[in-house]
C-alpha atoms as a PDB file:
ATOM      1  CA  UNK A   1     353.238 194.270 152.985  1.00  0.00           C
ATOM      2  CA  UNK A   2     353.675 197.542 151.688  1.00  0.00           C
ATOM      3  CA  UNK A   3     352.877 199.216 148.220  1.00  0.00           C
ATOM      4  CA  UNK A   4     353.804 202.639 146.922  1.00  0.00           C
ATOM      5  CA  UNK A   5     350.579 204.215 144.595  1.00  0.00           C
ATOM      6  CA  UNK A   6     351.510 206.389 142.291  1.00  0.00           C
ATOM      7  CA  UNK A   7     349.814 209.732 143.335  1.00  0.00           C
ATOM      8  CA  UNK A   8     348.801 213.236 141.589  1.00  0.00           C
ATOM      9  CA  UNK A   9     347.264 215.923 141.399  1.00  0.00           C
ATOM     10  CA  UNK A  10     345.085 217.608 138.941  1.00  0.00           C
ATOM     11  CA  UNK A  11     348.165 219.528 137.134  1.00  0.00           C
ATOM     12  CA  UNK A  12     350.900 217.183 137.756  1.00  0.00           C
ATOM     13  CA  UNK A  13     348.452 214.311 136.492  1.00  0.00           C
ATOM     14  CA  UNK A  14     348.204 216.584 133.281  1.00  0.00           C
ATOM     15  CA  UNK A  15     351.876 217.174 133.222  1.00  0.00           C
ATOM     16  CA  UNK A  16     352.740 213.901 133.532  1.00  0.00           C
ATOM     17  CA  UNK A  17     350.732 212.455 130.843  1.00  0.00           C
ATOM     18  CA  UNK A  18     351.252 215.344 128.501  1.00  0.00           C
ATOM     19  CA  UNK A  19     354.765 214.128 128.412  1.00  0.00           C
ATOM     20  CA  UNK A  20     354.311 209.788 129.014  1.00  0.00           C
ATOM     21  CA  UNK A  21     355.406 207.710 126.128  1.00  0.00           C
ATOM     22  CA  UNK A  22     351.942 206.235 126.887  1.00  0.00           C
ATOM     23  CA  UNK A  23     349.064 208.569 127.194  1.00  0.00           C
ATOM     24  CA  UNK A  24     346.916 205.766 126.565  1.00  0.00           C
ATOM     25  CA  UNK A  25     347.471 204.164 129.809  1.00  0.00           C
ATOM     26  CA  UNK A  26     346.119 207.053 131.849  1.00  0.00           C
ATOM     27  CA  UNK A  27     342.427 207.401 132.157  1.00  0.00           C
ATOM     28  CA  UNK A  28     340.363 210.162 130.428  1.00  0.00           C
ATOM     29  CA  UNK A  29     340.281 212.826 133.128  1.00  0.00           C
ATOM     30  CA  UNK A  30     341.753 213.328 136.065  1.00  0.00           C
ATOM     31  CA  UNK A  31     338.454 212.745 137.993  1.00  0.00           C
ATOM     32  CA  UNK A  32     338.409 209.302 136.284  1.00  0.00           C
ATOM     33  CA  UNK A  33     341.985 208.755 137.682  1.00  0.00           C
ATOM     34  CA  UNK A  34     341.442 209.904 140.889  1.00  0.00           C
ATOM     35  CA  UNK A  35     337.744 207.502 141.358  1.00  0.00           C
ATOM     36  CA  UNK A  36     340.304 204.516 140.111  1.00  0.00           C
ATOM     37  CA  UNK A  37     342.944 205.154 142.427  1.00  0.00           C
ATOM     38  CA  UNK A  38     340.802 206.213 145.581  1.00  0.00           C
ATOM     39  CA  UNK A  39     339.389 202.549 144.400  1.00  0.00           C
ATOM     40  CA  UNK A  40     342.748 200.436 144.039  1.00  0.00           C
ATOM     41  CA  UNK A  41     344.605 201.839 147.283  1.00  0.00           C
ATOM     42  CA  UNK A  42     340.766 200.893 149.227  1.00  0.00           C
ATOM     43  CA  UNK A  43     341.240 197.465 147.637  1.00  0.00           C
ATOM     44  CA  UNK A  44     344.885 197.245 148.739  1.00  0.00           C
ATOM     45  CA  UNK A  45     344.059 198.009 152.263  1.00  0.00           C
ATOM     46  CA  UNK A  46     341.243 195.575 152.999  1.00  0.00           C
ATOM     47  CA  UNK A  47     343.550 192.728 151.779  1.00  0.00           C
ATOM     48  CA  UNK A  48     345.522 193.743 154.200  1.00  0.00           C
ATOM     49  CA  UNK A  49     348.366 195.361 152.145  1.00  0.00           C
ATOM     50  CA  UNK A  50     349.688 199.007 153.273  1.00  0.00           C
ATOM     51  CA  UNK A  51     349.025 201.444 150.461  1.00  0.00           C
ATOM     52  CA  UNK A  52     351.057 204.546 150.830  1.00  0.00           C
ATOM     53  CA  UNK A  53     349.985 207.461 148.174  1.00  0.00           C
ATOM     54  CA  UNK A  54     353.304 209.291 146.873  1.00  0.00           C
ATOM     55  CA  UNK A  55     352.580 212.462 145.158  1.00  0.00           C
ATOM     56  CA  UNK A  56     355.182 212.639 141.887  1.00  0.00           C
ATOM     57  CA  UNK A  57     356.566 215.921 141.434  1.00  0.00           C
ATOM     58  CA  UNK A  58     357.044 215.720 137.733  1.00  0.00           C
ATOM     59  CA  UNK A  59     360.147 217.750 138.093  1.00  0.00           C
ATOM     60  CA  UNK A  60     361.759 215.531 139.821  1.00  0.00           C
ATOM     61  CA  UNK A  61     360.382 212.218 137.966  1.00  0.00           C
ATOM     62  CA  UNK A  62     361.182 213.846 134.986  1.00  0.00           C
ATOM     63  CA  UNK A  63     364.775 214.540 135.631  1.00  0.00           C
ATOM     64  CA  UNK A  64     365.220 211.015 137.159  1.00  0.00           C
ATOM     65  CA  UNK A  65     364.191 209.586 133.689  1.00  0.00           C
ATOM     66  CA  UNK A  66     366.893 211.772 132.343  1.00  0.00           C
ATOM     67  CA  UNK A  67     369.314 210.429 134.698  1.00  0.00           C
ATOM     68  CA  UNK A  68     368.440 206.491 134.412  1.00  0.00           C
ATOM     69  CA  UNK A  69     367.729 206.635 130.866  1.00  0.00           C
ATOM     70  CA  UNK A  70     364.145 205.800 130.842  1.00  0.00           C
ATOM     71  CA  UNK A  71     360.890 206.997 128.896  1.00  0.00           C
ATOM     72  CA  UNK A  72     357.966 208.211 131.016  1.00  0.00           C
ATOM     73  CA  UNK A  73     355.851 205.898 130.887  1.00  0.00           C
ATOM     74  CA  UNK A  74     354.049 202.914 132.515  1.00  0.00           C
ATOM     75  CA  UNK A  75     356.917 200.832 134.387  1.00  0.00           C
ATOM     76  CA  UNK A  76     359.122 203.827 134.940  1.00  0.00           C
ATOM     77  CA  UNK A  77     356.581 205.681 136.793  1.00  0.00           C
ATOM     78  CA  UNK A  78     356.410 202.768 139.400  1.00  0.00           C
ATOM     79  CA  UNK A  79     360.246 201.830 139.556  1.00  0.00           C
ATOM     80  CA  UNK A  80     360.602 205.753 140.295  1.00  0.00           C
ATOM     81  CA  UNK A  81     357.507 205.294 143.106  1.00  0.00           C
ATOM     82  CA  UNK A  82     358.926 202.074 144.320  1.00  0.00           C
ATOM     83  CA  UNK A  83     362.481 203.466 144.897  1.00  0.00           C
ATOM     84  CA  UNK A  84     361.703 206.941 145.761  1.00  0.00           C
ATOM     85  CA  UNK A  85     359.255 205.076 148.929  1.00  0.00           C
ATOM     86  CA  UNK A  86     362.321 202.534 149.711  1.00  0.00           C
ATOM     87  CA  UNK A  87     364.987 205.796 150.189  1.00  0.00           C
ATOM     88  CA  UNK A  88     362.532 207.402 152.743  1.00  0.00           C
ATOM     89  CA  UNK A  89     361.837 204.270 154.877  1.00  0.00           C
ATOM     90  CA  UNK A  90     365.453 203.337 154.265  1.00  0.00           C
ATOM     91  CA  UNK A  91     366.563 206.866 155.839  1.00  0.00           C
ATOM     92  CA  UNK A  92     364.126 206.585 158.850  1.00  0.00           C
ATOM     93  CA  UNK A  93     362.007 209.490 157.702  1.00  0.00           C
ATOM     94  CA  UNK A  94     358.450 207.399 156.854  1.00  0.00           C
END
């Protein structure tokens, strides 16, 4: 099995959230992010699961919410991880 984690860095973290429908679902920093998502894609690999990071670029997240009509927040972040990871392996270039 394989699982797409939503990645960032320090200033695409803050972009991100500075613009998400849901600020409260991010953590307070972006060193408390980064400890819980180090955490999650550890747990996801000793149960066996794949966990592939993908870095957002919150240009191009951004302008896909545009295009599908969606808000930036919780689910669209993963439905734009989840598809964004399935057109690379899909195309051969994972």
């Amino acid at each position: 099995m394989l699982v797409g984690i939503t990645w960032y860095t320090a200033e695409t973290w803050a972009q991100v959230k500075a613009a998400a429908t849901d600020p409260e679902r991010f953590e307070e920093s972006f060193t408390e992010w980064e400890a819980v998502a180090v955490k999650a894609r550890r747990d996801f690999q000793r149960s066996g699961v794949t966990a592939i990071e993908f870095q957002i670029v919150p240009q191009d997240f951004f302008a896909w919410c545009a295009l599908h009509g969606k808000e930036n927040n919780a689910q669209a972040r993963a439905e734009f991880v989840s598809g964004s990871l399935q057109a690379v392996y899909e195309s051969g270039k994972a």
